[in-house]
PDB file of N, CA and C in Angstrom:
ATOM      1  N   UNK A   1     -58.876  26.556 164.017  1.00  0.00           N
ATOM      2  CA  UNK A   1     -58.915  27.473 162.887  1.00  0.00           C
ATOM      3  C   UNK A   1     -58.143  26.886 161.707  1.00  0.00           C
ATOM      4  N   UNK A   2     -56.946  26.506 162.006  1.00  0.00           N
ATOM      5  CA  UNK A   2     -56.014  25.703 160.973  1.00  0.00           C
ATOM      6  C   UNK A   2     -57.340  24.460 160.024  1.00  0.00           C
ATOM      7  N   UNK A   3     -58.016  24.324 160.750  1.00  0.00           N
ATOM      8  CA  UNK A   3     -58.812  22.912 160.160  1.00  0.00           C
ATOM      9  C   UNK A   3     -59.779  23.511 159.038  1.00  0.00           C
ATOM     10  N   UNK A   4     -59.924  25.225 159.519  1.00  0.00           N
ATOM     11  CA  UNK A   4     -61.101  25.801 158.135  1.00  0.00           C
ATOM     12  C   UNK A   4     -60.432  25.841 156.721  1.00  0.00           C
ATOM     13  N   UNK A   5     -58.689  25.631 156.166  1.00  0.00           N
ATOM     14  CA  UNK A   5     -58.743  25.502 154.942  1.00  0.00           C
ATOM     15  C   UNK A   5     -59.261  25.326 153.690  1.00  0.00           C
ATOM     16  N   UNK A   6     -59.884  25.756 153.014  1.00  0.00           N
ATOM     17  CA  UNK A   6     -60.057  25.486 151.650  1.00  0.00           C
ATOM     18  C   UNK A   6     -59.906  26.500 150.686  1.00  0.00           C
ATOM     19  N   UNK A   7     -60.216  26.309 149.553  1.00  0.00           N
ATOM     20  CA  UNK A   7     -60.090  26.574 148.156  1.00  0.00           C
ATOM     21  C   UNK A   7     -60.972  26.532 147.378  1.00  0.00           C
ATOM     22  N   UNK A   8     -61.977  27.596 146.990  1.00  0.00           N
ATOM     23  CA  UNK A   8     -62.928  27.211 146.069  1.00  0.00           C
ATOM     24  C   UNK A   8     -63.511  28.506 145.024  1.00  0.00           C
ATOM     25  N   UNK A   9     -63.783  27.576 143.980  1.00  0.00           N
ATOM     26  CA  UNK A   9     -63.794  28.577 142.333  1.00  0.00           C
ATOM     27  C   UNK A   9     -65.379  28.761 142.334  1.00  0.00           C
ATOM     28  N   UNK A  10     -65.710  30.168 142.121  1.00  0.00           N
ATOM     29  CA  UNK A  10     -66.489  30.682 141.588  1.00  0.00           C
ATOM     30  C   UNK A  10     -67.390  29.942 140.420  1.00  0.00           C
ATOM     31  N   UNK A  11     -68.683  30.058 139.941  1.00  0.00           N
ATOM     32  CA  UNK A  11     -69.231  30.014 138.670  1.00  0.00           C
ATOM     33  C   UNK A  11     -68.381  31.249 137.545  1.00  0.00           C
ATOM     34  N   UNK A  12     -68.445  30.798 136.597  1.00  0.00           N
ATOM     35  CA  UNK A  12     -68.399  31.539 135.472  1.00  0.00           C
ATOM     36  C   UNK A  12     -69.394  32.563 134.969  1.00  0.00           C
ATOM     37  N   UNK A  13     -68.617  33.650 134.808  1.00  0.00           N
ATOM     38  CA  UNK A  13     -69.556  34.657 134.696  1.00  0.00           C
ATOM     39  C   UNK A  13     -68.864  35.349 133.449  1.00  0.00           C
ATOM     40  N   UNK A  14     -69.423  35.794 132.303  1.00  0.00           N
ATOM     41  CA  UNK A  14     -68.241  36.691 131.140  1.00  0.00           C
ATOM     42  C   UNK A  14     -67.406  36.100 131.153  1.00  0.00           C
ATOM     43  N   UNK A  15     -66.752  35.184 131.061  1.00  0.00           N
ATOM     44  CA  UNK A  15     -65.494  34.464 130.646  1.00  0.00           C
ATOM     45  C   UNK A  15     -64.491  34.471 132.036  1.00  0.00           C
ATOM     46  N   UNK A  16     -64.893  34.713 133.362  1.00  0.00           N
ATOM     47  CA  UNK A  16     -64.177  35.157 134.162  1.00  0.00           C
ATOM     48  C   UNK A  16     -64.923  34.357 135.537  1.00  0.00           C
ATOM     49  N   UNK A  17     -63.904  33.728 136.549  1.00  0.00           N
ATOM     50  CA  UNK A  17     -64.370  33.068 137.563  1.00  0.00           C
ATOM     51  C   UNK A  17     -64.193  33.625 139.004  1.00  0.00           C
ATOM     52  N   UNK A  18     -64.622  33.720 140.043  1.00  0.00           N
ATOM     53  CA  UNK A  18     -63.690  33.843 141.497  1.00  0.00           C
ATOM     54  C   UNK A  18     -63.160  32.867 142.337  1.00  0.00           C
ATOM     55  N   UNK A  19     -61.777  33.350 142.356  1.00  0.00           N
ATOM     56  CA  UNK A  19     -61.335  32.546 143.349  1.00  0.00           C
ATOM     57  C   UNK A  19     -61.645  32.468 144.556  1.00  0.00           C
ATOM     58  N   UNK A  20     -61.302  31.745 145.942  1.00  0.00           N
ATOM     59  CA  UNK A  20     -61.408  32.382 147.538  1.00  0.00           C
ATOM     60  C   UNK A  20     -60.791  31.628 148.305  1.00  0.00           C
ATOM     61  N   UNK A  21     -60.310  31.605 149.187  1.00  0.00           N
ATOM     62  CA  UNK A  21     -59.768  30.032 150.093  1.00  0.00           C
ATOM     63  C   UNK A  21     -59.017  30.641 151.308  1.00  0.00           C
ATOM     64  N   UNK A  22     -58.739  30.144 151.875  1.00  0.00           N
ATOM     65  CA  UNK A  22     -57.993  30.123 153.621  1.00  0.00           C
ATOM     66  C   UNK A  22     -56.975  29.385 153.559  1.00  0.00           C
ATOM     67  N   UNK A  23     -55.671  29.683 153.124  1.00  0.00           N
ATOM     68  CA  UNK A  23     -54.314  28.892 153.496  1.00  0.00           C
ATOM     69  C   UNK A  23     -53.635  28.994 154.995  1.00  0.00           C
ATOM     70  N   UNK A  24     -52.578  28.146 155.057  1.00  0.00           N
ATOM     71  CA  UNK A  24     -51.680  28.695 155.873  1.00  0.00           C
ATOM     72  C   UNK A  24     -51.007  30.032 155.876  1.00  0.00           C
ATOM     73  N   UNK A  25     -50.850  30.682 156.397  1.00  0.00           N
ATOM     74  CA  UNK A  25     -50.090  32.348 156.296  1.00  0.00           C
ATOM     75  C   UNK A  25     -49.068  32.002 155.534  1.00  0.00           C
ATOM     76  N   UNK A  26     -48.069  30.686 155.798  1.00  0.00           N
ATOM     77  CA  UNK A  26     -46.737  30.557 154.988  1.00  0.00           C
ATOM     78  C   UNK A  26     -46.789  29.941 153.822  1.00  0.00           C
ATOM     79  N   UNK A  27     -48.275  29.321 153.683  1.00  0.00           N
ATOM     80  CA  UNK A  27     -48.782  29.104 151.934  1.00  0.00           C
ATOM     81  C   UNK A  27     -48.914  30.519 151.207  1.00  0.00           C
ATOM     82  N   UNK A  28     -49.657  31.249 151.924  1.00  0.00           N
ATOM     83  CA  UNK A  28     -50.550  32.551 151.056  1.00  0.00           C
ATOM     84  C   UNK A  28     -49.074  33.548 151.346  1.00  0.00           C
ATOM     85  N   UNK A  29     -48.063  33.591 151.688  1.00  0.00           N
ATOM     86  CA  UNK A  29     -47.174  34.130 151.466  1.00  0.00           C
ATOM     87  C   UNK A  29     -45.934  33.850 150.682  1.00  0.00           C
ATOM     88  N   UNK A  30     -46.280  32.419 150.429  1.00  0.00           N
ATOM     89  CA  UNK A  30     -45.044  31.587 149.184  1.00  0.00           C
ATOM     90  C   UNK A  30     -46.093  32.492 148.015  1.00  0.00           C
ATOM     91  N   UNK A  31     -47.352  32.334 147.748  1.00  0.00           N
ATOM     92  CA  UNK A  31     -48.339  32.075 146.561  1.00  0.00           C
ATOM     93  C   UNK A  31     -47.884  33.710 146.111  1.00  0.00           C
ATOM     94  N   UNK A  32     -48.150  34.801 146.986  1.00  0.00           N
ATOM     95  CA  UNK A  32     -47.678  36.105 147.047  1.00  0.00           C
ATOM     96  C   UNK A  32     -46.643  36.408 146.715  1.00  0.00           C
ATOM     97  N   UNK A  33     -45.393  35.763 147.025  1.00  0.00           N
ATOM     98  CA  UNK A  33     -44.263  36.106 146.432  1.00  0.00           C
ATOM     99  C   UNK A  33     -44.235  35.363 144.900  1.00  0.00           C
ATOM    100  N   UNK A  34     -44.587  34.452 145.021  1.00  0.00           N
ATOM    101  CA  UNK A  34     -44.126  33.605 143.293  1.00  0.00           C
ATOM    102  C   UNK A  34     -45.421  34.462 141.982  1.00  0.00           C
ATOM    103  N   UNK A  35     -46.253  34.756 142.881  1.00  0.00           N
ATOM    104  CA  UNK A  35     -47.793  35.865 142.153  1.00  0.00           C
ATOM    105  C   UNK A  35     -46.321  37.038 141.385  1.00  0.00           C
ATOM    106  N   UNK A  36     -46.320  37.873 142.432  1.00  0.00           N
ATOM    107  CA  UNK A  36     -45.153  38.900 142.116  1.00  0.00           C
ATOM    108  C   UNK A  36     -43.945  38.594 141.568  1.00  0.00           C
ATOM    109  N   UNK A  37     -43.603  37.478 141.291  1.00  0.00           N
ATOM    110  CA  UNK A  37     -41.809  37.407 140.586  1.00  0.00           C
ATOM    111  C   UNK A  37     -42.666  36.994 139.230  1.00  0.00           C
ATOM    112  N   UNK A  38     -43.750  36.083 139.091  1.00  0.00           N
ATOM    113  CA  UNK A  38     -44.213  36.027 137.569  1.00  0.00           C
ATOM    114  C   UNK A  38     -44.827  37.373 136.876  1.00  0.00           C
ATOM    115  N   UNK A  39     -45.264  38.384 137.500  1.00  0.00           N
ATOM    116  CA  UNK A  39     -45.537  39.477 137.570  1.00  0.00           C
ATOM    117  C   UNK A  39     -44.735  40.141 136.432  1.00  0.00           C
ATOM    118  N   UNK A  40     -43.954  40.159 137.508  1.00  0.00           N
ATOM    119  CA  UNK A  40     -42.693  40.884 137.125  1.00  0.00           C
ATOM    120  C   UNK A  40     -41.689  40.576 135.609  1.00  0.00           C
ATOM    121  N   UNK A  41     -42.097  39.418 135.274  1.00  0.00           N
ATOM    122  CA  UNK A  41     -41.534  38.747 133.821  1.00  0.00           C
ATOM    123  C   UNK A  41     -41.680  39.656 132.933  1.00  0.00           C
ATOM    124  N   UNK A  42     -42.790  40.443 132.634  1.00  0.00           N
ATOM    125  CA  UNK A  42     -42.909  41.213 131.604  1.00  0.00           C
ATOM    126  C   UNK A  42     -42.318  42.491 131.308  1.00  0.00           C
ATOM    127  N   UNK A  43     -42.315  43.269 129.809  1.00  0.00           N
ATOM    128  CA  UNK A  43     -41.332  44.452 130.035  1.00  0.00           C
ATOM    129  C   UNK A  43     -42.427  45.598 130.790  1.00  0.00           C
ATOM    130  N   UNK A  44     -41.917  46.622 130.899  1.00  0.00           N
ATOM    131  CA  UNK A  44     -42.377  47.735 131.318  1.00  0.00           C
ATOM    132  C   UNK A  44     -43.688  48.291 130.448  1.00  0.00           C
ATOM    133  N   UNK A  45     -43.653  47.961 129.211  1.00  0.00           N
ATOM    134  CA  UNK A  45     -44.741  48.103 128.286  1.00  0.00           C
ATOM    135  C   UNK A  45     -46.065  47.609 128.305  1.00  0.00           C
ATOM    136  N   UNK A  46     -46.212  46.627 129.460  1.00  0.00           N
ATOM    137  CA  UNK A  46     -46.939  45.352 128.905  1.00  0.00           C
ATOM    138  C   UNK A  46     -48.392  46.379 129.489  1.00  0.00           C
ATOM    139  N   UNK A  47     -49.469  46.253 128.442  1.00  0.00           N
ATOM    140  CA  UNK A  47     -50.357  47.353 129.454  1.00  0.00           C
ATOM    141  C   UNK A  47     -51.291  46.822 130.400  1.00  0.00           C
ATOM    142  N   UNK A  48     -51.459  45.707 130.519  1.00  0.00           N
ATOM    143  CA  UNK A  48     -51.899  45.318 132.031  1.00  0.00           C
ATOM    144  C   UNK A  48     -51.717  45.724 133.204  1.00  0.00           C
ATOM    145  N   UNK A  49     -52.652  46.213 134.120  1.00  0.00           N
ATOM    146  CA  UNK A  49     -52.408  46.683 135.236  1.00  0.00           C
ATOM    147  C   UNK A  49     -51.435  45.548 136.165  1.00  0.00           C
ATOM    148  N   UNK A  50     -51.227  46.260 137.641  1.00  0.00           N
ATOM    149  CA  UNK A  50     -50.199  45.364 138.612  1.00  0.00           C
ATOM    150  C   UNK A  50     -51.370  43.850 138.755  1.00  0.00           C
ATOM    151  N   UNK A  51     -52.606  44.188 138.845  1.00  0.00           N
ATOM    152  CA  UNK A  51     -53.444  43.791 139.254  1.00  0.00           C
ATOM    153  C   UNK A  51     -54.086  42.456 138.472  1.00  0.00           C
ATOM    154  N   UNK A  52     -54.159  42.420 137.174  1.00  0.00           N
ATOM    155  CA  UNK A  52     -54.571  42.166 136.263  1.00  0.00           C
ATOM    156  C   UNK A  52     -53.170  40.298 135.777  1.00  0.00           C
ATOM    157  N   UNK A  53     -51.669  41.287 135.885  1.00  0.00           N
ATOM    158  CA  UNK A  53     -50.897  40.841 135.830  1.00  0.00           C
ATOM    159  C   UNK A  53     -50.965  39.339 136.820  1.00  0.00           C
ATOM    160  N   UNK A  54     -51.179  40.214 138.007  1.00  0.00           N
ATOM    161  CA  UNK A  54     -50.938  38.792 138.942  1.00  0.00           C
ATOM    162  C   UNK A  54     -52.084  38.339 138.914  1.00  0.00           C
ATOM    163  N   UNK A  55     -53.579  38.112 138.585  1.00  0.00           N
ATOM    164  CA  UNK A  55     -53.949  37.170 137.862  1.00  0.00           C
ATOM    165  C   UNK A  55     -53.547  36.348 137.178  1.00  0.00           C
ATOM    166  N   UNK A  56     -53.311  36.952 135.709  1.00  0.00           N
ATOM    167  CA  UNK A  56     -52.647  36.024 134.914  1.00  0.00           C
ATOM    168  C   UNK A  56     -51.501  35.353 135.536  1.00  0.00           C
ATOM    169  N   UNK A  57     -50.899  36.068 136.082  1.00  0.00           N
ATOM    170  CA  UNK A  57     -49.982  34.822 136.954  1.00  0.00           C
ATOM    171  C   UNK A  57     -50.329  33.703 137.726  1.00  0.00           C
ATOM    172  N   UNK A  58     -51.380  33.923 137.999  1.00  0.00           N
ATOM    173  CA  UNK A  58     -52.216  32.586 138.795  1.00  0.00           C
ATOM    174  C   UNK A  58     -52.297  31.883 137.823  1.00  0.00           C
ATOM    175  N   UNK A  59     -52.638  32.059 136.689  1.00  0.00           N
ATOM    176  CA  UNK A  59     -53.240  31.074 135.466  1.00  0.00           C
ATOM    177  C   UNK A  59     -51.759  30.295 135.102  1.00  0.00           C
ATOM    178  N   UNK A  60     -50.516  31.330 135.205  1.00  0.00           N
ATOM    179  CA  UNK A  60     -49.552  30.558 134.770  1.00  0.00           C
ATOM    180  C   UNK A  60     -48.669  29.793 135.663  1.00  0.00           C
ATOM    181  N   UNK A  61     -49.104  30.418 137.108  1.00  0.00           N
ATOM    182  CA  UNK A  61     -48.471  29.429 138.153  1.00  0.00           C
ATOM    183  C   UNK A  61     -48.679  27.806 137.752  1.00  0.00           C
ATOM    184  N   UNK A  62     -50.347  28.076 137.935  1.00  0.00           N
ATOM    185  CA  UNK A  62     -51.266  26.368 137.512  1.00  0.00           C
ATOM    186  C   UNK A  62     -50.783  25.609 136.306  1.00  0.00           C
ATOM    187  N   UNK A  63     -50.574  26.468 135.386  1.00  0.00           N
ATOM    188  CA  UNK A  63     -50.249  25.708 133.927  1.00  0.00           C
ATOM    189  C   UNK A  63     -48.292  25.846 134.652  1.00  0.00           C
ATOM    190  N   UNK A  64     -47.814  25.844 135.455  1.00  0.00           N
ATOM    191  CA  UNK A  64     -46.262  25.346 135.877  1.00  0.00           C
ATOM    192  C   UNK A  64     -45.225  26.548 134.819  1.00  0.00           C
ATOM    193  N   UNK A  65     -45.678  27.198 134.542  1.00  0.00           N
ATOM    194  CA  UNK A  65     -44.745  28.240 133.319  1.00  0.00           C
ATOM    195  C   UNK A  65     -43.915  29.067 134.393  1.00  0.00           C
ATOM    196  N   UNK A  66     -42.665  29.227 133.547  1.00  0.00           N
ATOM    197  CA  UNK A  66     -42.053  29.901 134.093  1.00  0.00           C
ATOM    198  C   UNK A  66     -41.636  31.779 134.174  1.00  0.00           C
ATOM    199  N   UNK A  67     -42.679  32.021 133.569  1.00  0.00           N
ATOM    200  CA  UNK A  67     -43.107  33.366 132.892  1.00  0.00           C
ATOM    201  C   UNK A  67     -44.089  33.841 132.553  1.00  0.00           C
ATOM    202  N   UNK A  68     -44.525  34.980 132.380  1.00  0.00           N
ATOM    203  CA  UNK A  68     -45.416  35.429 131.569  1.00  0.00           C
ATOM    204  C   UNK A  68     -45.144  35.691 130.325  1.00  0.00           C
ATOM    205  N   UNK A  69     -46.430  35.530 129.486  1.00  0.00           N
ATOM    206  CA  UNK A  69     -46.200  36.112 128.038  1.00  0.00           C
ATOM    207  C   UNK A  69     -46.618  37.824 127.821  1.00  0.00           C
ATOM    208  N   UNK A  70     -45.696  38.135 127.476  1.00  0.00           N
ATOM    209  CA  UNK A  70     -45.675  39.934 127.575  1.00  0.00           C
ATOM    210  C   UNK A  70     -46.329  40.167 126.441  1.00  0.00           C
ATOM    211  N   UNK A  71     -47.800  41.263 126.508  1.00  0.00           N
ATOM    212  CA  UNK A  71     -48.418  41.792 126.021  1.00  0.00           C
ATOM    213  C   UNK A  71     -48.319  42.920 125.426  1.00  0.00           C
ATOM    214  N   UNK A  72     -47.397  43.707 125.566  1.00  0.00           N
ATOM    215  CA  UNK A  72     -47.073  44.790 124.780  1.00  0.00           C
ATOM    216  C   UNK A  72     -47.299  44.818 123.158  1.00  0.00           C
ATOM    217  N   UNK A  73     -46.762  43.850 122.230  1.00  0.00           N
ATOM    218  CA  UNK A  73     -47.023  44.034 120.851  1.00  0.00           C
ATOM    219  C   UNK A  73     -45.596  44.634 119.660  1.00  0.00           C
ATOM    220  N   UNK A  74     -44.643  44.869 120.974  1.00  0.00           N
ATOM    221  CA  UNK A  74     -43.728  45.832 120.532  1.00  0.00           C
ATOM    222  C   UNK A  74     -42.764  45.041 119.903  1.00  0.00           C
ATOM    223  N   UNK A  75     -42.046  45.649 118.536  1.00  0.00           N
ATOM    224  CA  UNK A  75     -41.094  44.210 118.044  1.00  0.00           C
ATOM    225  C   UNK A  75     -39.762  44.489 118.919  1.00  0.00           C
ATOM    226  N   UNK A  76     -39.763  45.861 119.764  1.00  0.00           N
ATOM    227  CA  UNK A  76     -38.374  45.702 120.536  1.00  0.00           C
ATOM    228  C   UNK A  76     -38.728  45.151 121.888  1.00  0.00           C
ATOM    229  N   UNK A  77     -39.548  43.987 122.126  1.00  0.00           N
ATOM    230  CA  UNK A  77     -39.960  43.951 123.495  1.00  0.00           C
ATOM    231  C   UNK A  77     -38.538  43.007 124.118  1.00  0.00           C
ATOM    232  N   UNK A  78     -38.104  43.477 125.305  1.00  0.00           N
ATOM    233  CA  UNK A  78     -37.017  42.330 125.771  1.00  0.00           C
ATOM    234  C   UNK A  78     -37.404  41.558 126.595  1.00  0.00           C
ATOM    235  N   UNK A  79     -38.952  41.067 126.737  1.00  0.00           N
ATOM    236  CA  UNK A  79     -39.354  40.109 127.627  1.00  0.00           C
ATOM    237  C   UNK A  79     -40.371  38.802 126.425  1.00  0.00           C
ATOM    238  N   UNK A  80     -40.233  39.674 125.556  1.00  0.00           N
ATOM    239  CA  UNK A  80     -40.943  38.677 124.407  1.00  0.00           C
ATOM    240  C   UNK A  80     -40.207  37.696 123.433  1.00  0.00           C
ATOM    241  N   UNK A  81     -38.889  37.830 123.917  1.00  0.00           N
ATOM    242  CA  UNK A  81     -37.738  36.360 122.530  1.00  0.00           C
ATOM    243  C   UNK A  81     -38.170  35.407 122.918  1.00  0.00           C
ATOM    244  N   UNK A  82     -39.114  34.306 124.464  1.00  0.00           N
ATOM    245  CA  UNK A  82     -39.193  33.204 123.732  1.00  0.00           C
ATOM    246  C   UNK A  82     -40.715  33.137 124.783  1.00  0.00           C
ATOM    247  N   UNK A  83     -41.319  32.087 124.289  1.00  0.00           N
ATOM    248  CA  UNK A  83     -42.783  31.736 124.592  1.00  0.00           C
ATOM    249  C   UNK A  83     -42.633  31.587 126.327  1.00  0.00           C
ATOM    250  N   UNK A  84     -43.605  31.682 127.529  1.00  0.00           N
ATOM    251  CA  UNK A  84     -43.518  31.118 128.287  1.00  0.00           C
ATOM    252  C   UNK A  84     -43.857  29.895 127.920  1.00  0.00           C
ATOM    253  N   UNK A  85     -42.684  29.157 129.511  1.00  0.00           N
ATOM    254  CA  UNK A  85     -42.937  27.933 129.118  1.00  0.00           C
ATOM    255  C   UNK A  85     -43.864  27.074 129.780  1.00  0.00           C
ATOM    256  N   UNK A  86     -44.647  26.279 129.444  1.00  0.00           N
ATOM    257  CA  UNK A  86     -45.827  25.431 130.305  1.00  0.00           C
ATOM    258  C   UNK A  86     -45.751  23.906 130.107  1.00  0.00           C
ATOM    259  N   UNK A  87     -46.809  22.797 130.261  1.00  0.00           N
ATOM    260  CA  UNK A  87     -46.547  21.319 129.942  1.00  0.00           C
ATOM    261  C   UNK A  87     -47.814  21.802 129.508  1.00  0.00           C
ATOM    262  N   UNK A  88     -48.893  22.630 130.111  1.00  0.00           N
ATOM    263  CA  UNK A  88     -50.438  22.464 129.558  1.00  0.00           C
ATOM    264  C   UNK A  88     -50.280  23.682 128.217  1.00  0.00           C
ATOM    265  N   UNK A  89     -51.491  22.373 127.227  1.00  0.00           N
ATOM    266  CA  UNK A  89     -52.063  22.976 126.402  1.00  0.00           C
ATOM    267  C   UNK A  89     -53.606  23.273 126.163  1.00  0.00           C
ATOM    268  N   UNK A  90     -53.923  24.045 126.040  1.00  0.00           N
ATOM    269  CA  UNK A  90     -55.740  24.356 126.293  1.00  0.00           C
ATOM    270  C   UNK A  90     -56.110  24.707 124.363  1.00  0.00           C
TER     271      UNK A  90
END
């Protein structure tokens, strides 16, 4: 069973792809916790669902950032003083 691993992306559909894959339990439970602590970067405002969030956290795991960029809009946001940070630029 260990030998069925993989990882594989969807076609593009609306600007939006699927993921799918078979890790180790102690991969897909590192990926789960670091999903949820980037999650969590943003303020309370940000209106993205829980759901939505840890997506975008996938996107920013890959691009190596150490945050999310908080969506709220608000000039008192306390998760918005500095850019997440990444090496990729798109």
């Amino acid at each position: 069973i260990q030998a069925g691993r993989e990882v594989w992306i969807g076609g593009e559909s609306d600007g939006l792809c699927q993921i799918e894959g078979r890790l180790r339990s102690t991969d897909a439970q590192a990926i789960d916790q670091r999903l949820a602590a980037l999650a969590a970067t943003v303020c309370p405002n940000d209106p993205r669902t829980a759901a939505q969030r840890r997506a975008d956290a996938l996107g920013a795991l890959a691009a190596d950032a150490t945050r999310l960029g908080c969506e709220c809009g608000r000039p008192d946001c306390t998760a918005a003083g500095t850019k997440p940070s990444s090496p990729v630029v798109i």
